[in-house]
PDB file of N, CA and C in Angstrom:
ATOM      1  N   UNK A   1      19.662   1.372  36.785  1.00  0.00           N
ATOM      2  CA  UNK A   1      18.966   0.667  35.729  1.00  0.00           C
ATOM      3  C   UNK A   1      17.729  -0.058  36.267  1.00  0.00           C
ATOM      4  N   UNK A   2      17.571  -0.445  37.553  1.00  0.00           N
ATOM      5  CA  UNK A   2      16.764  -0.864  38.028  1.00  0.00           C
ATOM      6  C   UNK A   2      15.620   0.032  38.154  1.00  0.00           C
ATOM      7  N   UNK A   3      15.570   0.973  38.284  1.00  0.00           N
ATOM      8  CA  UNK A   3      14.826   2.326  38.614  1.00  0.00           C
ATOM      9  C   UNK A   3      13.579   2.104  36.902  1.00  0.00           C
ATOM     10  N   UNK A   4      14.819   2.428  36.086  1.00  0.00           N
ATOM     11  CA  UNK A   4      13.976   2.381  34.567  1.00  0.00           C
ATOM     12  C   UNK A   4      13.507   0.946  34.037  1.00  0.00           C
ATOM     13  N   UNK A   5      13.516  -0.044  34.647  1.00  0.00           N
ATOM     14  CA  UNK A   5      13.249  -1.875  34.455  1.00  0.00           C
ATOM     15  C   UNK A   5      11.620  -1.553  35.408  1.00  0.00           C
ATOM     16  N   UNK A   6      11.650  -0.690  36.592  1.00  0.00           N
ATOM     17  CA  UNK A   6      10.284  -0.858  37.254  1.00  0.00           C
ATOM     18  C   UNK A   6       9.349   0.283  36.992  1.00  0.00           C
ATOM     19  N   UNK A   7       9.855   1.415  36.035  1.00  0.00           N
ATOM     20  CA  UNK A   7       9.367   2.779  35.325  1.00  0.00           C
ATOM     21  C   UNK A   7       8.863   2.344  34.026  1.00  0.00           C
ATOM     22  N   UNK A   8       9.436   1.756  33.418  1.00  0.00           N
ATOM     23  CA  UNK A   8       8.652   0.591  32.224  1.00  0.00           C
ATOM     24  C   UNK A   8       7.691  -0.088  32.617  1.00  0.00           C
ATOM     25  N   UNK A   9       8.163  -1.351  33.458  1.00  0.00           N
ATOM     26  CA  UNK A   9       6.937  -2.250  33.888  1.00  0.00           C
ATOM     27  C   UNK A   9       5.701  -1.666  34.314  1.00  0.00           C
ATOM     28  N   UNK A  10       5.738  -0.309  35.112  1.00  0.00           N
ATOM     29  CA  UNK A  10       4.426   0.544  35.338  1.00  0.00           C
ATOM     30  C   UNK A  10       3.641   0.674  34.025  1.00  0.00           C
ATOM     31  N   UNK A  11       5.061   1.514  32.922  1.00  0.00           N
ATOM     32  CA  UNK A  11       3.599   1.916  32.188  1.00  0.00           C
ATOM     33  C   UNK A  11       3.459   0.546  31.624  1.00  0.00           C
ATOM     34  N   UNK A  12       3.782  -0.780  31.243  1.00  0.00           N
ATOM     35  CA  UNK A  12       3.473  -1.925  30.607  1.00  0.00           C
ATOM     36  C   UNK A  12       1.924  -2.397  31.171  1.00  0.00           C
ATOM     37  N   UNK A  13       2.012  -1.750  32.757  1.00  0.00           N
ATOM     38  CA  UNK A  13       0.909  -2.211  33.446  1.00  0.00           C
ATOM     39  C   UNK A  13      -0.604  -1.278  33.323  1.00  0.00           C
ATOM     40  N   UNK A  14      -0.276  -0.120  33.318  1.00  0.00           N
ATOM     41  CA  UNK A  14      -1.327   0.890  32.743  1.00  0.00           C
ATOM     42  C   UNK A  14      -1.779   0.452  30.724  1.00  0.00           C
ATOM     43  N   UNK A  15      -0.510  -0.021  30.043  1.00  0.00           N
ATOM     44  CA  UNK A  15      -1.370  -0.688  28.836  1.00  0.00           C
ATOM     45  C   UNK A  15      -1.991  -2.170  28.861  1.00  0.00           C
ATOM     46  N   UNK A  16      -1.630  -2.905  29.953  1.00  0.00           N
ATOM     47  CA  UNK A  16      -2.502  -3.928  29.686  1.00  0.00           C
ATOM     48  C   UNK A  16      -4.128  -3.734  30.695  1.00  0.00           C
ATOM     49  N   UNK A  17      -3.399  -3.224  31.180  1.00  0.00           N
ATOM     50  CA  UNK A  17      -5.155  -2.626  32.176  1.00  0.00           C
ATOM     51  C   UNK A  17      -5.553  -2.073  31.776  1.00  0.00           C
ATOM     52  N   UNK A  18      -5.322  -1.124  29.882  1.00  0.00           N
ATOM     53  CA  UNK A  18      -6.049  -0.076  29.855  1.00  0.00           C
ATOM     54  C   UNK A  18      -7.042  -0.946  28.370  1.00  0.00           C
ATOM     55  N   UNK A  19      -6.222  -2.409  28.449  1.00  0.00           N
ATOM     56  CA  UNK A  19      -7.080  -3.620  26.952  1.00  0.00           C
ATOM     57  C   UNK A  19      -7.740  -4.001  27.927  1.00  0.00           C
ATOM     58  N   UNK A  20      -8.158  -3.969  29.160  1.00  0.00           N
ATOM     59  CA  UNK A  20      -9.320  -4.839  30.258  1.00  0.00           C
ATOM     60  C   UNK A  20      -9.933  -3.600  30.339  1.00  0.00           C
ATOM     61  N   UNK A  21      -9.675  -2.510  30.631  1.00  0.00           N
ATOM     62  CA  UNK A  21     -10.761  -1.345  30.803  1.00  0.00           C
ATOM     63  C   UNK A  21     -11.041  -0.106  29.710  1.00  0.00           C
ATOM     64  N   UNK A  22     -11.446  -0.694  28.911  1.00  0.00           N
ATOM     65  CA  UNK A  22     -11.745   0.416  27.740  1.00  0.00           C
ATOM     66  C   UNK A  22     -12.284   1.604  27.948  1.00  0.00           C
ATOM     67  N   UNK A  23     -13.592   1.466  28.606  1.00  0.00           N
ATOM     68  CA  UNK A  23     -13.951   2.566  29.152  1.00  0.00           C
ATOM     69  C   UNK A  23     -13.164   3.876  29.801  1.00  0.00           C
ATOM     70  N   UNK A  24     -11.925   3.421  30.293  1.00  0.00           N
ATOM     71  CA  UNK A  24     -10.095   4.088  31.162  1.00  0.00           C
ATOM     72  C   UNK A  24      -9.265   4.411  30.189  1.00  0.00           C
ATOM     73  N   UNK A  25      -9.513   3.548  29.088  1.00  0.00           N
ATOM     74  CA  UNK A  25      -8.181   3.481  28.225  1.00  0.00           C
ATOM     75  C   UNK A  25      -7.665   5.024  27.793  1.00  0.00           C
ATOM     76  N   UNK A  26      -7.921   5.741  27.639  1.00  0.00           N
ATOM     77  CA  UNK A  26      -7.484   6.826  27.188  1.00  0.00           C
ATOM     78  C   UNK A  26      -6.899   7.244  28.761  1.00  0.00           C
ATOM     79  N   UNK A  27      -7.094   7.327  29.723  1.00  0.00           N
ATOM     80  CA  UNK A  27      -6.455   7.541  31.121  1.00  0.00           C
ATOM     81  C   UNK A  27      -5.471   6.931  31.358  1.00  0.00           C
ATOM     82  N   UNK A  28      -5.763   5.434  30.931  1.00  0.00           N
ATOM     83  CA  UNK A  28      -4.073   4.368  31.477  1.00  0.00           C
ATOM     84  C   UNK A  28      -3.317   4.558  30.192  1.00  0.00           C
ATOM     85  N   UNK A  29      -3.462   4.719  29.263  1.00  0.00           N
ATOM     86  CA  UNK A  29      -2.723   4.965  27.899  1.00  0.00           C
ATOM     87  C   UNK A  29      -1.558   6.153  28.197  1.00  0.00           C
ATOM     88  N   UNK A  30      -2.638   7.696  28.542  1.00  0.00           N
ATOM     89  CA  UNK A  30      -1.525   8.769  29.082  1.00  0.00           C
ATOM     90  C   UNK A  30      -1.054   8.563  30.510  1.00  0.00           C
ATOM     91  N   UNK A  31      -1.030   7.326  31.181  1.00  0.00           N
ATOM     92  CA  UNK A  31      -0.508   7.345  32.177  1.00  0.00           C
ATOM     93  C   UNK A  31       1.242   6.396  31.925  1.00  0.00           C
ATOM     94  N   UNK A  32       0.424   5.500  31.332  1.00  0.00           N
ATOM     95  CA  UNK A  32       1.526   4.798  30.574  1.00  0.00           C
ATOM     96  C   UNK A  32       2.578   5.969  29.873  1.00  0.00           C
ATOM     97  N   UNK A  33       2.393   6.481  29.143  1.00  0.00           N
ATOM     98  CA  UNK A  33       3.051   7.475  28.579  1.00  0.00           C
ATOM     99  C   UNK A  33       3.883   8.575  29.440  1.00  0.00           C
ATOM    100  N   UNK A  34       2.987   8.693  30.634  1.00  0.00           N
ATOM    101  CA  UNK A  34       3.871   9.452  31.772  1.00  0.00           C
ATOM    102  C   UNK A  34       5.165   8.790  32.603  1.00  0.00           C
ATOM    103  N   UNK A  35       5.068   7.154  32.774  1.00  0.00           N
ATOM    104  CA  UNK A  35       5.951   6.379  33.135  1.00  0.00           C
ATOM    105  C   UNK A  35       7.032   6.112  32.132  1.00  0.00           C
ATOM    106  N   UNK A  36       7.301   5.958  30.934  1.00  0.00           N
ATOM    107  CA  UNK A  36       7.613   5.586  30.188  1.00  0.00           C
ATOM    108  C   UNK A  36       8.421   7.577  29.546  1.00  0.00           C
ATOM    109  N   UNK A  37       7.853   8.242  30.246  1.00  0.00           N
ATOM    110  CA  UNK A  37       8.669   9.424  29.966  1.00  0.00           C
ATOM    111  C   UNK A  37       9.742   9.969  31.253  1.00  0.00           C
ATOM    112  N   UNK A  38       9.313   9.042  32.395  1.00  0.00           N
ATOM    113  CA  UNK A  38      10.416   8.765  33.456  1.00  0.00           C
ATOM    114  C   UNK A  38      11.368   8.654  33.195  1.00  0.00           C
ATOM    115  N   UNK A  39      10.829   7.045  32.777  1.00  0.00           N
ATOM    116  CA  UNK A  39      12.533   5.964  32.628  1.00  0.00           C
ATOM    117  C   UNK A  39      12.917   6.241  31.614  1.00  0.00           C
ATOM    118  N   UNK A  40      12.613   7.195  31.004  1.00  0.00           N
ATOM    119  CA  UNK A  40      13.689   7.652  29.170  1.00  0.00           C
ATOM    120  C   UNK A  40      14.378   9.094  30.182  1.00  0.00           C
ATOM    121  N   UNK A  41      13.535   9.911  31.287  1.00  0.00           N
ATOM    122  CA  UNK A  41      14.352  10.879  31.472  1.00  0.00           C
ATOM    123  C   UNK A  41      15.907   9.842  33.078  1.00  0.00           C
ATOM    124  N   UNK A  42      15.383   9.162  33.278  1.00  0.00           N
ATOM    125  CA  UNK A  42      16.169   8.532  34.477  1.00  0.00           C
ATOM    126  C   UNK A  42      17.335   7.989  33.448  1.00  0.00           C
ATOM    127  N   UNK A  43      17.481   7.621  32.590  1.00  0.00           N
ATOM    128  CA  UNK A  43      18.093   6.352  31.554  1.00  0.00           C
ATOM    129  C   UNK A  43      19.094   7.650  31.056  1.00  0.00           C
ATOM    130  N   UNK A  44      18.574   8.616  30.653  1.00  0.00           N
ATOM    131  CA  UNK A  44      19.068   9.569  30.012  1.00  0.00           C
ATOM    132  C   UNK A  44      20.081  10.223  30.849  1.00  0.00           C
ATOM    133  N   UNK A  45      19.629  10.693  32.254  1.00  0.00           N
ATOM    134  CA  UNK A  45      20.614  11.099  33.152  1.00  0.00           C
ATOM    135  C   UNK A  45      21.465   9.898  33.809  1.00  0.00           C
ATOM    136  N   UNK A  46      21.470   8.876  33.456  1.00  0.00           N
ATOM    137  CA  UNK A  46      22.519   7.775  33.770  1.00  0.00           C
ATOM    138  C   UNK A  46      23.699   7.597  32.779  1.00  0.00           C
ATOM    139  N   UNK A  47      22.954   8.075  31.710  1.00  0.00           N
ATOM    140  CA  UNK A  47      24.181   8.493  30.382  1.00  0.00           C
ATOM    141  C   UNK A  47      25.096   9.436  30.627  1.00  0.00           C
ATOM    142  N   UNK A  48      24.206  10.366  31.085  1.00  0.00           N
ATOM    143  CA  UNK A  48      25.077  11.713  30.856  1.00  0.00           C
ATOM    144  C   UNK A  48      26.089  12.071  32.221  1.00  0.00           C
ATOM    145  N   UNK A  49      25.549  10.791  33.421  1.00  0.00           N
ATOM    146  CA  UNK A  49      26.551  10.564  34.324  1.00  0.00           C
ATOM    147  C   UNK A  49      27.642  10.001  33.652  1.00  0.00           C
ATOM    148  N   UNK A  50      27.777   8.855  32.912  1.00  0.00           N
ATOM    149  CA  UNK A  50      28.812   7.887  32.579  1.00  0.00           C
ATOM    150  C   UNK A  50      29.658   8.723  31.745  1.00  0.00           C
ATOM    151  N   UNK A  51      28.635   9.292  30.697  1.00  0.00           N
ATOM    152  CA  UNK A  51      29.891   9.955  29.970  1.00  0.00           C
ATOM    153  C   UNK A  51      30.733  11.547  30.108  1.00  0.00           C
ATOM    154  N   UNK A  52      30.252  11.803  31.558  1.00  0.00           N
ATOM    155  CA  UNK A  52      30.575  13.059  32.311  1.00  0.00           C
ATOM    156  C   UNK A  52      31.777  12.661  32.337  1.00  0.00           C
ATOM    157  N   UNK A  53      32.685  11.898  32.727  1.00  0.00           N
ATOM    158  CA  UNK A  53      34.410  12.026  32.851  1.00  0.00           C
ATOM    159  C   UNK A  53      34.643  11.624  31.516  1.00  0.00           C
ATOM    160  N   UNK A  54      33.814  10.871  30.740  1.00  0.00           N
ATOM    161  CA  UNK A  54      34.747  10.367  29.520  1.00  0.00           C
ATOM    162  C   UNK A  54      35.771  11.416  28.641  1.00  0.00           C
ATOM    163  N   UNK A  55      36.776  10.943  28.368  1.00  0.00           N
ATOM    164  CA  UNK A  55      37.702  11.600  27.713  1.00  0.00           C
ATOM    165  C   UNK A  55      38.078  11.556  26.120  1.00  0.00           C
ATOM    166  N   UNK A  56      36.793  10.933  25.816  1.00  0.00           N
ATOM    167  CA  UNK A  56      36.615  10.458  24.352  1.00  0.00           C
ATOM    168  C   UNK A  56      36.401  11.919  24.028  1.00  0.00           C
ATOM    169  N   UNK A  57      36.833  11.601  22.828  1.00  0.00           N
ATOM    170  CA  UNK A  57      36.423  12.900  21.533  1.00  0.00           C
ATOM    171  C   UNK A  57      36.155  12.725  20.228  1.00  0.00           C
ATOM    172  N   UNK A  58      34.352  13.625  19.884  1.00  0.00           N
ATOM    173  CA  UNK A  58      34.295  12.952  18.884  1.00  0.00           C
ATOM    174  C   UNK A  58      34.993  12.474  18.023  1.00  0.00           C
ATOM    175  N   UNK A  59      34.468  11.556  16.982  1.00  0.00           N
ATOM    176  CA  UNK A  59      35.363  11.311  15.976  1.00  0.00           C
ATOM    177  C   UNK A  59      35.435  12.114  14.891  1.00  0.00           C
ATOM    178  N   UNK A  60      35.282  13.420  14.711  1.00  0.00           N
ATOM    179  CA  UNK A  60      35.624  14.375  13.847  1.00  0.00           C
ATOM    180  C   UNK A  60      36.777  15.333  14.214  1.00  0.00           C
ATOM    181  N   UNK A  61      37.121  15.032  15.971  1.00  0.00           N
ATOM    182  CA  UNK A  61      38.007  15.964  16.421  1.00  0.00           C
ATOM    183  C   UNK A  61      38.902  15.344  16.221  1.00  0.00           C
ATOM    184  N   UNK A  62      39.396  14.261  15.787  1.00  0.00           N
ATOM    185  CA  UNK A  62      40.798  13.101  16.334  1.00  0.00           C
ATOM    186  C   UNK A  62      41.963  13.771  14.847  1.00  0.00           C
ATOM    187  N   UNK A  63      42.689  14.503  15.040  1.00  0.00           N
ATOM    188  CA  UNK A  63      43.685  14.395  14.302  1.00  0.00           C
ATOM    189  C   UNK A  63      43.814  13.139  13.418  1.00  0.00           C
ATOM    190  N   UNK A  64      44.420  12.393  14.182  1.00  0.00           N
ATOM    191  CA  UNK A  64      44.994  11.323  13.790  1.00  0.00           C
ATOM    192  C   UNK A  64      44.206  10.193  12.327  1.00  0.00           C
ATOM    193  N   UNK A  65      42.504  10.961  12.439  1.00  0.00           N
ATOM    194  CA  UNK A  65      41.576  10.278  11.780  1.00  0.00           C
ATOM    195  C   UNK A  65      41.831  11.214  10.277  1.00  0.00           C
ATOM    196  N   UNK A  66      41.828  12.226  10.370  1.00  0.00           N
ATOM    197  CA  UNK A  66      42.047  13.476   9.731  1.00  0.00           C
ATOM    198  C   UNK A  66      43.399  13.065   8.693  1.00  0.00           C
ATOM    199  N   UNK A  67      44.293  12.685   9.256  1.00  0.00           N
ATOM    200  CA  UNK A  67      46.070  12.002   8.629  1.00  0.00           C
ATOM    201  C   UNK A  67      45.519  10.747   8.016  1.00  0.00           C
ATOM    202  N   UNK A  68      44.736   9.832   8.508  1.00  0.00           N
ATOM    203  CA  UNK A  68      44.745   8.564   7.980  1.00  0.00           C
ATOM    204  C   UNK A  68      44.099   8.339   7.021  1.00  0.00           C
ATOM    205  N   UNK A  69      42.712   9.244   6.672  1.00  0.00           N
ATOM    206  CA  UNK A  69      42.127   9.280   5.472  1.00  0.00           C
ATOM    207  C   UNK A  69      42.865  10.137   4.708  1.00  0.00           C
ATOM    208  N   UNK A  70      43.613  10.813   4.740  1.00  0.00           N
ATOM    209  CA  UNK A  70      44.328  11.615   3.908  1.00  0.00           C
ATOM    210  C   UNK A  70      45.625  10.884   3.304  1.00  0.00           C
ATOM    211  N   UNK A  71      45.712  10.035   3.913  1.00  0.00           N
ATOM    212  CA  UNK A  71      47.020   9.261   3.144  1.00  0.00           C
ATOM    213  C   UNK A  71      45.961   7.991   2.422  1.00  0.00           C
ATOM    214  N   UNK A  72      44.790   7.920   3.391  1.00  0.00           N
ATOM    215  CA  UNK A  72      44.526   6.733   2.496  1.00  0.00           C
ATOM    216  C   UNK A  72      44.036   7.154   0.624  1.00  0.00           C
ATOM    217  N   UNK A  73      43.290   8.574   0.595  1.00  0.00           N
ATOM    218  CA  UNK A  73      42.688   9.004  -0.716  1.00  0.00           C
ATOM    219  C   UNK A  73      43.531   9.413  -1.516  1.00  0.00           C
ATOM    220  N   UNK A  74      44.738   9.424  -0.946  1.00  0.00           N
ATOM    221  CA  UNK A  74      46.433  10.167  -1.403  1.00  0.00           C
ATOM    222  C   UNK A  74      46.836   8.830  -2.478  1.00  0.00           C
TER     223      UNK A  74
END
């Protein structure tokens, strides 16, 4: 998480340098945009670590959800 806290702050830093350098701005804008497409892909593979063992199942697969609305509309 630390990784995507200093992949943000980059591009935060390419948009405020890019309101001091207008003349750049279209350069620090898509640079910003390149950092900020990091830490959504780093953030993303930290998910898909965590929920790699999970043993959850959606909630459309659960039997048990399937019985309980059925007695409840019953």
């Amino acid at each position: 998480m630390e990784t995507v806290r200093r992949l943000r702050a980059m591009a935060s830093l390419c948009r405020q340098t890019s309101a001091h350098h207008p003349d750049r701005s279209w350069k620090l804008l898509a640079e910003a945009e390149f950092w900020e497409h990091l830490a959504n892909d780093v953030l993303r593979e930290h998910f898909e670590q965590c929920t790699a063992g999970s043993s959850l199942a959606p909630i459309g697969d659960d039997p048990n959800t399937a019985e309980s609305s059925a007695r409840i509309t019953a």
